[in-house]
Protein backbone atom coordinates (compact mmCIF):
# COMPACT_ATOMS: atom_id res chain seq x y z
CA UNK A 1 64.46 2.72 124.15
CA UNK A 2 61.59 2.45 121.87
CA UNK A 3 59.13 3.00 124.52
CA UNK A 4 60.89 6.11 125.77
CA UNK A 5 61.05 7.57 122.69
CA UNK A 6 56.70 6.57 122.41
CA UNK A 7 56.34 8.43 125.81
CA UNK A 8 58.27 11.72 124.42
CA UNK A 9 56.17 11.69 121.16
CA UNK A 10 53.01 11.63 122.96
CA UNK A 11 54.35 14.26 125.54
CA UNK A 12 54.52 16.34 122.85
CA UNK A 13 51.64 16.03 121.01
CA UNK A 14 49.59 16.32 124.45
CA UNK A 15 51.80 19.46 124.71
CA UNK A 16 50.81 21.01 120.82
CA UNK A 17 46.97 19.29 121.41
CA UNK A 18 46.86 21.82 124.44
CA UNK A 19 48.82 24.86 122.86
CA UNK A 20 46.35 24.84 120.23
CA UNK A 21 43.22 24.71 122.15
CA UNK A 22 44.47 27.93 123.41
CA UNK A 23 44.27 28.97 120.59
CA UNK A 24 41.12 27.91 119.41
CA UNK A 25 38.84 30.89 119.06
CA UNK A 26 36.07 32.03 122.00
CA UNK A 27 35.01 33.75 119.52
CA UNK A 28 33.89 31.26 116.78
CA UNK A 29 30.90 31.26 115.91
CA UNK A 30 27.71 29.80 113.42
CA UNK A 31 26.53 32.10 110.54
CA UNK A 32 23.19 32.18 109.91
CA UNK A 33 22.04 33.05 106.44
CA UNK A 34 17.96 34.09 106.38
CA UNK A 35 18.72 36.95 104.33
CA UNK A 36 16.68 36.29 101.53
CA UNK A 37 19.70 36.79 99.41
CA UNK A 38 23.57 35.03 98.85
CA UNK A 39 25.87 36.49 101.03
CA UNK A 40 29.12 37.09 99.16
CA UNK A 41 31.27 38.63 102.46
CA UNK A 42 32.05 38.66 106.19
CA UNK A 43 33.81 41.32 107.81
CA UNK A 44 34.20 40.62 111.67
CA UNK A 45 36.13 43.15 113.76
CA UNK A 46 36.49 44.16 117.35
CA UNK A 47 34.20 46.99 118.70
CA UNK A 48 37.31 49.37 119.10
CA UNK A 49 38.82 48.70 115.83
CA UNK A 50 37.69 51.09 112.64
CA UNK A 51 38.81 49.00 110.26
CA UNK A 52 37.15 45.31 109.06
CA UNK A 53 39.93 43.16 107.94
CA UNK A 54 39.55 40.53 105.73
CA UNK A 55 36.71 38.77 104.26
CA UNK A 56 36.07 35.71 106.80
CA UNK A 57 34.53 33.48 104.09
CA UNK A 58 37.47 33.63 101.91
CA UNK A 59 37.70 33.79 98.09
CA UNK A 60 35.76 30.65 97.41
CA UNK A 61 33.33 30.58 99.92
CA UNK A 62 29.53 31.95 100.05
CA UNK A 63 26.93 31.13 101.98
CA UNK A 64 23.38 30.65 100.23
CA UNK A 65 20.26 31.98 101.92
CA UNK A 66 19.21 29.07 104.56
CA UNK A 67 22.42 28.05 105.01
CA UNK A 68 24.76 28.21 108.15
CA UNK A 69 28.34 28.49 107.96
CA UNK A 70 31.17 27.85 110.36
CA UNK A 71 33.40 31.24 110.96
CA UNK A 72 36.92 30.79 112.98
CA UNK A 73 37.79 33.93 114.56
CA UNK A 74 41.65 33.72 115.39
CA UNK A 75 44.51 36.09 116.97
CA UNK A 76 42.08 38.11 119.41
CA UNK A 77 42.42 37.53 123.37
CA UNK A 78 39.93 36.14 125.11
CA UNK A 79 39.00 39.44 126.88
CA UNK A 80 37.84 40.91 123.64
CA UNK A 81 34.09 39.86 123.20
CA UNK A 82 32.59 42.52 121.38
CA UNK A 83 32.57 42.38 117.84
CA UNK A 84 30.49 44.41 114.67
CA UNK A 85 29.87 41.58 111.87
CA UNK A 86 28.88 42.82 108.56
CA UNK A 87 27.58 40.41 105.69
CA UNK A 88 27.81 41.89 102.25
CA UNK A 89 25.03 40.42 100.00
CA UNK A 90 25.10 38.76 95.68
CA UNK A 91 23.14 42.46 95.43
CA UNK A 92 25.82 44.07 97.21
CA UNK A 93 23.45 45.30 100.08
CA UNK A 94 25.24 45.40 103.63
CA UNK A 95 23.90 44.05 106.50
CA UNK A 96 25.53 44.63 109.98
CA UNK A 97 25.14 43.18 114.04
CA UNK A 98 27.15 43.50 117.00
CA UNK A 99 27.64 40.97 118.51
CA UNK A 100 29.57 39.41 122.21
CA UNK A 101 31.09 36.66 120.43
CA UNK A 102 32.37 34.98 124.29
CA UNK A 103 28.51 34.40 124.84
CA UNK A 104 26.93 33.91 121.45
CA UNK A 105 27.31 30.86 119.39
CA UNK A 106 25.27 31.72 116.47
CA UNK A 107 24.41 34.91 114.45
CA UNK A 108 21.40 35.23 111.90
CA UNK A 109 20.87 37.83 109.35
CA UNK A 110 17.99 38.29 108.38
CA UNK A 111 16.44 41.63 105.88
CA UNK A 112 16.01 43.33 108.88
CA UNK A 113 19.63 43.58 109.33
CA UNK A 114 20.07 45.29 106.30
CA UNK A 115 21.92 48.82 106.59
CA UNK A 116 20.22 51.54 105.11
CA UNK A 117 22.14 52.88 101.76
């Protein structure tokens, strides 16, 4: 009984291990700060949206000139590659890519990112 009840555990959790990797986003992928500045924000969105959604760093979370940070991207299909990725700066200066998140694994700003004001 005990061993039937093992084998229906791990049935399951091969069944949630493989549900999430579904899940897991295509579209993660490795900030790279070379700013010259903090940046304070990250705003990812889809090519066909016109809106930016929340900050992808979170409330407590910067990422220091020279540094790289891991960003999940969750809830988008895998179809949808294209994405516009803005980084707000400590001066408040924007600077903005587009990217194809399915093919690109990192993403550097650097100053000449930066979005004239």
């Amino acid at each position: 009984m005990k061993k039937q009840h093992l084998a229906i555990a791990s049935a399951m959790l091969a069944v949630i291990a493989a549900t999430s990797s579904l899940w897991a986003g295509l579209q993660d992928f490795t900030l790279k700060n070379r700013t010259g500045y903090q940046i304070n924000y990250l705003y990812v969105s889809p090519q066909s949206s016109n809106q930016w959604g929340p900050d992808r760093l979170g409330s407590n979370q910067t990422v220091a000139n020279g540094q790289d940070a891991a960003i999940t991207i969750n809830g988008f299909p895998d179809n949808v590659c294209m994405f516009d990725i803005k980084a707000v700066d400590s001066d408040g200066d924007s600077y903005r890519k587009v990217a194809n998140l399915c093919q690109v694994y990192d993403v550097t700003f650097t100053i000449g990112d930066l979005v004239s004001q």
